[in-house]
Every structure is written in structure tokens, then in C-alpha cells.
Protein backbone atom coordinates (compact mmCIF):
# COMPACT_ATOMS: atom_id res chain seq x y z
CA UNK A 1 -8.68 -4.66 4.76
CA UNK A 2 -8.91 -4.19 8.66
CA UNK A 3 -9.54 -7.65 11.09
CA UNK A 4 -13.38 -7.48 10.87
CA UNK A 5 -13.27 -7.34 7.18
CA UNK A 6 -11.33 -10.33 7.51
CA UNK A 7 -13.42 -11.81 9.99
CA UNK A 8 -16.65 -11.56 7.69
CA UNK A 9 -14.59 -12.94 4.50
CA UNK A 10 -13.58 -16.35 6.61
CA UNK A 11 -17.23 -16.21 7.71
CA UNK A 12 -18.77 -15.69 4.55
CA UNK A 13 -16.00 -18.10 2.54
CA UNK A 14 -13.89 -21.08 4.48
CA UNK A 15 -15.55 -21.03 7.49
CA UNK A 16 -19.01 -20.38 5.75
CA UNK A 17 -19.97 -24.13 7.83
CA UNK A 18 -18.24 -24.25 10.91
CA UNK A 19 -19.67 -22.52 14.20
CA UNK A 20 -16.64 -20.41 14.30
CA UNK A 21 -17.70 -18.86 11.76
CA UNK A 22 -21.11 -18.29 12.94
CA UNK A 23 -22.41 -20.77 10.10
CA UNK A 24 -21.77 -17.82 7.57
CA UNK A 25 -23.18 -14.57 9.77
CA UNK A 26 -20.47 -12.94 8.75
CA UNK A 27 -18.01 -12.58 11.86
CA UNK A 28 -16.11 -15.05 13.66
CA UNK A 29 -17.59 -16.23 17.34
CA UNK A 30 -16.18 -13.84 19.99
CA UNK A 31 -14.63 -16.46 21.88
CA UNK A 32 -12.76 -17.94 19.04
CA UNK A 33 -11.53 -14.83 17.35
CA UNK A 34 -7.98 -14.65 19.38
CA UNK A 35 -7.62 -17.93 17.75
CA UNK A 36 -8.42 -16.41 14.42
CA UNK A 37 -5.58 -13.74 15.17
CA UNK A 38 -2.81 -16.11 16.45
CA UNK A 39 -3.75 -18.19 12.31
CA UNK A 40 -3.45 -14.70 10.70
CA UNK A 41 -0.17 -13.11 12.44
CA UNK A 42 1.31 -17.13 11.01
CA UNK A 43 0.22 -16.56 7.57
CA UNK A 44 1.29 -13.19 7.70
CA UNK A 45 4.94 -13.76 8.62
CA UNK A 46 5.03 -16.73 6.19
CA UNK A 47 3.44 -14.84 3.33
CA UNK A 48 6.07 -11.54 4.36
CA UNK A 49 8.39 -13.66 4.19
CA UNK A 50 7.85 -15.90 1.44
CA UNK A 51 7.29 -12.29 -0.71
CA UNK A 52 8.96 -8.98 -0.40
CA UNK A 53 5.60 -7.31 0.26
CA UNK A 54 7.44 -4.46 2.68
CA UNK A 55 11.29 -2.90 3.10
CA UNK A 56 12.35 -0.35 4.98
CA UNK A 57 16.01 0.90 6.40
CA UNK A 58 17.58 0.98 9.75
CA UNK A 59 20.42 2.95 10.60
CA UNK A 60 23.33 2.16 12.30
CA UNK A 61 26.31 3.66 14.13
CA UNK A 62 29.72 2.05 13.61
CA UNK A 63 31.78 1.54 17.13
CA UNK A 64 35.60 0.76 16.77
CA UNK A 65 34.96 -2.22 19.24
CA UNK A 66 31.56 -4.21 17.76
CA UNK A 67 31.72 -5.85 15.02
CA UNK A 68 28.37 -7.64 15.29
CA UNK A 69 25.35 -5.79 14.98
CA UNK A 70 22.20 -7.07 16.06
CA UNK A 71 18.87 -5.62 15.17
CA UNK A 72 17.23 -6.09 18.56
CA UNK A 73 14.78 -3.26 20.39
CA UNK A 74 17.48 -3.23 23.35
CA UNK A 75 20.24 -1.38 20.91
CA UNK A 76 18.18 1.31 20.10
CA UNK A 77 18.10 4.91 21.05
CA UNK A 78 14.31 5.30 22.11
CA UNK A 79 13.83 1.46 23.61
CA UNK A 80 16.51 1.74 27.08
CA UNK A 81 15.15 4.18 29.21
CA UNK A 82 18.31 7.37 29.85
CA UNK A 83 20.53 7.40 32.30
CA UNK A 84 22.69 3.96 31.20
CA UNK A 85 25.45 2.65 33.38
CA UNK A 86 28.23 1.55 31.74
CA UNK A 87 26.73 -2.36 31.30
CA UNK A 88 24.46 -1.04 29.74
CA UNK A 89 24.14 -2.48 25.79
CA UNK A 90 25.47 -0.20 23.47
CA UNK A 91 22.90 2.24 21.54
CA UNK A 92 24.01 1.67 18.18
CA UNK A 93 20.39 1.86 16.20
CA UNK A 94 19.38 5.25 15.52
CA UNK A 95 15.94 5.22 15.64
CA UNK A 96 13.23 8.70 16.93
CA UNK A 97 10.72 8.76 18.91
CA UNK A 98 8.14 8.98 16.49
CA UNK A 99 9.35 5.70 15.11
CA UNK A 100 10.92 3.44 17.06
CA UNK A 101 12.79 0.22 16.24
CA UNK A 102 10.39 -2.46 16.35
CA UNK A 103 11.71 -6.43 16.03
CA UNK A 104 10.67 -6.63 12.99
CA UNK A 105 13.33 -7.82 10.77
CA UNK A 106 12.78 -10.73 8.34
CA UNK A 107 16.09 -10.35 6.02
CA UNK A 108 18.68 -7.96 5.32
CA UNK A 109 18.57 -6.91 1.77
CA UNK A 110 21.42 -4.69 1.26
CA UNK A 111 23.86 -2.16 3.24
CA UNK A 112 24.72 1.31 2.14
CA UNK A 113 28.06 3.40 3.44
CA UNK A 114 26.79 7.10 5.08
CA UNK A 115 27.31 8.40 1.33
CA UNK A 116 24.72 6.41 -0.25
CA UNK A 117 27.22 3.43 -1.66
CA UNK A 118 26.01 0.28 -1.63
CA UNK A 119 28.65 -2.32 0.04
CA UNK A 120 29.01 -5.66 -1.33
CA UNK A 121 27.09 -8.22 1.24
CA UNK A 122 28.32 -11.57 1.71
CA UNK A 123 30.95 -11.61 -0.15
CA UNK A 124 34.33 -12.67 1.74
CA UNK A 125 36.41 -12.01 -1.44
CA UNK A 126 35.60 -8.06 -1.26
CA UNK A 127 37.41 -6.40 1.67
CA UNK A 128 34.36 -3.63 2.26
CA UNK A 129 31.97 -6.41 2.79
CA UNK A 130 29.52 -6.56 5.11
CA UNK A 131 28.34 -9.87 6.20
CA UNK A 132 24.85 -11.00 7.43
CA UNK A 133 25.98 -14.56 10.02
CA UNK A 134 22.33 -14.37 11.63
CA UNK A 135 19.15 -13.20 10.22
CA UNK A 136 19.11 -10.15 12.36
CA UNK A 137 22.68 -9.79 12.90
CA UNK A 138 24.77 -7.37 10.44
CA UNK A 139 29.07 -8.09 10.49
CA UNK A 140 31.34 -5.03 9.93
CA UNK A 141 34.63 -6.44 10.05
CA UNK A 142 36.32 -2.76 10.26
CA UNK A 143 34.12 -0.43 11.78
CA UNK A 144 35.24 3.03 11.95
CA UNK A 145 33.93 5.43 14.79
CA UNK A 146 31.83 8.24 13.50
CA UNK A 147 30.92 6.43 10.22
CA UNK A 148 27.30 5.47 9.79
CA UNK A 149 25.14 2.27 7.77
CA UNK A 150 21.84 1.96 6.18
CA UNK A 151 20.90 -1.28 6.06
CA UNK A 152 17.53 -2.30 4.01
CA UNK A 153 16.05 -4.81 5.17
CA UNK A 154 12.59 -7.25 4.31
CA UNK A 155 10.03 -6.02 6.93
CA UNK A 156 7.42 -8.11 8.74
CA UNK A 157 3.47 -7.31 9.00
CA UNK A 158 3.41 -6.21 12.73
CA UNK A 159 1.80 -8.10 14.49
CA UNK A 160 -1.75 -8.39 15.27
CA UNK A 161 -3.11 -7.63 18.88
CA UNK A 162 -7.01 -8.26 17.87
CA UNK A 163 -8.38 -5.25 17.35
CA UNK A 164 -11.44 -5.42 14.86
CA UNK A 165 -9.97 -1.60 13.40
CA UNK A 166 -6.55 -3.17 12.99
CA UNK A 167 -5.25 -2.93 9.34
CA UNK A 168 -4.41 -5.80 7.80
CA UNK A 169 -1.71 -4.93 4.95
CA UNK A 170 -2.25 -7.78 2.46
CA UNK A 171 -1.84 -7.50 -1.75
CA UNK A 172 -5.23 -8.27 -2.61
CA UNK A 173 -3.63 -11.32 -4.95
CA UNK A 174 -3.03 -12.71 -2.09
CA UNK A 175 -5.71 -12.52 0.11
CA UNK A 176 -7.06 -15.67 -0.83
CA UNK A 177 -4.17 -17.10 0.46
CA UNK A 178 -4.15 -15.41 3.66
CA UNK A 179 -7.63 -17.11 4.23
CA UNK A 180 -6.90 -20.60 3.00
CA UNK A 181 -4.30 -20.89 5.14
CA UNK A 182 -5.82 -19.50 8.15
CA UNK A 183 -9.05 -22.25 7.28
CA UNK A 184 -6.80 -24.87 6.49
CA UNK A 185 -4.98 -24.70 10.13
CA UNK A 186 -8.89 -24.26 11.90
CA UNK A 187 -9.57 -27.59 10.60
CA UNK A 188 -6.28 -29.18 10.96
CA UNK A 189 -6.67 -28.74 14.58
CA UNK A 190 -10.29 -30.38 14.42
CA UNK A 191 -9.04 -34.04 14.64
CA UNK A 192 -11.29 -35.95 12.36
CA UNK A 193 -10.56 -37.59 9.04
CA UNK A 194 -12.68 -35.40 7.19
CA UNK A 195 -11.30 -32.46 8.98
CA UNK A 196 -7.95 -33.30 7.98
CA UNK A 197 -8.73 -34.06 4.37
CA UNK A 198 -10.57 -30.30 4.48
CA UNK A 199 -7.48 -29.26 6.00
CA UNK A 200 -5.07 -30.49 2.87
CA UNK A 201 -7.63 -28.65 0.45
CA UNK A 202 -7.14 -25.42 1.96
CA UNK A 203 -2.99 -25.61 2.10
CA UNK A 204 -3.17 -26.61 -1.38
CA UNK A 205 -5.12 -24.07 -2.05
CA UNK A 206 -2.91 -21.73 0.11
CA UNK A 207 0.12 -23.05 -2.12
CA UNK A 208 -1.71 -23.06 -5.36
CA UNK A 209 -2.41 -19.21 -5.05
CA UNK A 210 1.51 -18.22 -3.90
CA UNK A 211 2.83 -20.22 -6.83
CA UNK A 212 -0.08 -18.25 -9.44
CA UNK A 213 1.14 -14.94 -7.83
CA UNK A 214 5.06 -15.74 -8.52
CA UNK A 215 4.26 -17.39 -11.79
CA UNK A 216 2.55 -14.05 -13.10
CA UNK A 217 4.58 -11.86 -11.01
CA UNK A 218 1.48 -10.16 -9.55
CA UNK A 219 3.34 -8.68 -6.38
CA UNK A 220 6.16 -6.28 -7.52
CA UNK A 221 3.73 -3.42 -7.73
CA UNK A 222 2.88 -3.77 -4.14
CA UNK A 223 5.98 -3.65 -2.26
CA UNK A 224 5.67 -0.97 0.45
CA UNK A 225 8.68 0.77 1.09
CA UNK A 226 9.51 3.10 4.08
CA UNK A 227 13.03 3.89 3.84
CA UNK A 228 15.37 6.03 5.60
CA UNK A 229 18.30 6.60 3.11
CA UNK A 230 21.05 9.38 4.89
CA UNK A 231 20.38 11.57 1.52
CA UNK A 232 17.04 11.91 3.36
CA UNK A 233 17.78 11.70 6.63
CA UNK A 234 20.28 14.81 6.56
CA UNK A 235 23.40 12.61 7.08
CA UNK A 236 24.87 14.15 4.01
């Protein structure tokens, strides 16, 4: 599904009677469309994070000295421009230029040692554990210099800019969801008793469809995975 698709199913469905929706024309009124996108990147990040619906691994390398990791743009290799002084942050993400390191971490799933081990995570009673204090922050309490981590992480839908061509990756199980909740925040900002009401409907609805989806486990066969492991990213 790309954003007009989406566009003509709010049109067509939830927002078949509002003039947002073009009273069911099938798109949404030009001037209300960035709207439309600012709902849909919201119900995107809950419903990414709410499901594992995309992973993908980021690689790090260890430095005697950190012990904190933090999976921000500004640590990678192709995000600070060449030619760092020495206040510069240190480049500890290895990411190409093909595919850089995007802010796009929702929660770190597991770590793996340059061999392909996984470490234990979280757990202080193990001495190789790794620990995860912040959502985007990885601790290595002993870092070695030279020695490399894969860490998989829960990935977030990038985000949408508002282009009608822009793919919008959603399990169709949920896309129902995706517009309920994008209709039930239109109407929530209407301010009207009935509006409100309307508003309820469609989070319940919203709710109703995420529980159905867990409840039949409906979403394991659509996890999109992108990963990096060092067996195939000639670490090893």
C-alpha cells in the first residue's frame, strides 16, 4: 500500500462523511493531507512498536574507553562529515554508504559477539552481559578494542514525508487498524460531543483489531527482517 492508496481507503471508509475526506471521492483534501501524514507516522510507530513487524542489525565497534553505546546518527561512519577533530564523537556504528544509520531504533532485541554468539542481555548475574539502560543505548561493561557487536534490534516504519508514491509497510491484518486510529484522532480533534463519541468508536475499534491479531497470532509471518549478521558481513 503506498499514501494515496491509503488516502482513498480513509476516503472511501472512516472518513467516507467528513470533508476531509472529500465526502467519499476517494482522496483526502489537499490541504488536510499533511495532517493525514502526521495521524499515520503515530499509528505507525505505535503499531511497530506494539508488534515486531520489522528487525534488522547494527554493528558496533568496541572502544577500551566507552562503555555506553548509543544508537544515534552522530556515531556513525557515513552521518559526520571526514576530517574529525579530536571532539569530535566517536564513530563507533559501522554503517555504508548505501545504507546509512537512520534513528530508527524502537528496542534492542538481542546482541551477538563478532563470532555469531549470542550474549546474555540484561542479565547482571552473567559476567558477558550486555545491558540495554536506555532504549537506544547498548552497555558493554568490558569492551575490548578490535572486537566487534551485532546488535538486533525492533525497527521503526520510517517515517512519512507525504509523498502520495511513498510505501506504506503495513501487514494487511492490520490495516484496519492503521485507519481506525488515524479516523479516530481526526475526530477527536473535532470538539463536539458527537465527534468525541465517533472518536471512542474508532480507538475501540483500533484496539479491538490489535487484540484479534495477537489473539490469532496473525503477524509472525510478516516480520521483515534486514539483518547484517558478521557471517554475512565478512567479519568472519
Amino acid at each position: 500500500m503506498d499514501l494515496r492508496e491509503l488516502f482513498e481507503k480513509l476516503s472511501y471508509g472512516e472518513l467516507s462523511n467528513l470533508s476531509i475526506g472529500e465526502n467519499g471521492k476517494g482522496t483526502i483534501a489537499p490541504a488536510q493531507r499533511p495532517k493525514i501524514v502526521h495521524y499515520a507516522n503515530d499509528a505507525l510507530l505505535k503499531l511497530y512498536s506494539r508488534f515486531i513487524l520489522k528487525e534488522t542489525d547494527l554493528l558496533l565497534e568496541l572502544y577500551p574507553h566507552i562503555t555506553f553505546y548509543h544508537f544515534l546518527p552522530k556515531y556513525s561512519q557515513n552521518y559526520v562529515p571526514k576530517g574529525l577533530s579530536d571532539t569530535e564523537p566517536c564513530l563507533y556504528i559501522i554503517d555504508s554508504p548505501g545504507k546509512p544509520f537512520k534513528d530508527d531504533v524502537i528496542k534492542v532485541l538481542g546482541a551477538f559477539n563478532q563470532f555469531g554468539h549470542p550474549l546474555f542481555l540484561n542479565d547482571a548475574e552473567q559476567r558477558t552481559s550486555v545491558f540495554t539502560p536506555q532504549v537506544k543505548t547498548l552497555q558493554v561493561p568490558n569492551p575490548v578494542r578490535g572486537e566487534y557487536l551485532s546488535v538486533q534490534y525492533q525497527q521503526r516504519h520510517p517515517i512519512l514525508i507525504g509523498e502520495l508514491s511513498e510505501t506504506i509497510d503495513c501487514p494487511a491484518v492490520l490495516e484496519s487498524a492503521l485507519t481506525s486510529y488515524i479516523a479516530g484522532k481526526v475526530y477527536s480533534h473535532m470538539n463536539s460531543a458527537e465527534s468525541s463519541a465517533k472518536a471512542q468508536e474508532f480507538m475501540a475499534a483500533y484496539e479491538a483489531t490489535c487484540a484479534g491479531v495477537v489473539d490469532m497470532d496473525l503477524v509472525n509471518s510478516s516480520v521483515s527482517q534486514s539483518n547484517e549478521r558478521f557471517g554475512n558481513g565478512g567479519w568472519i
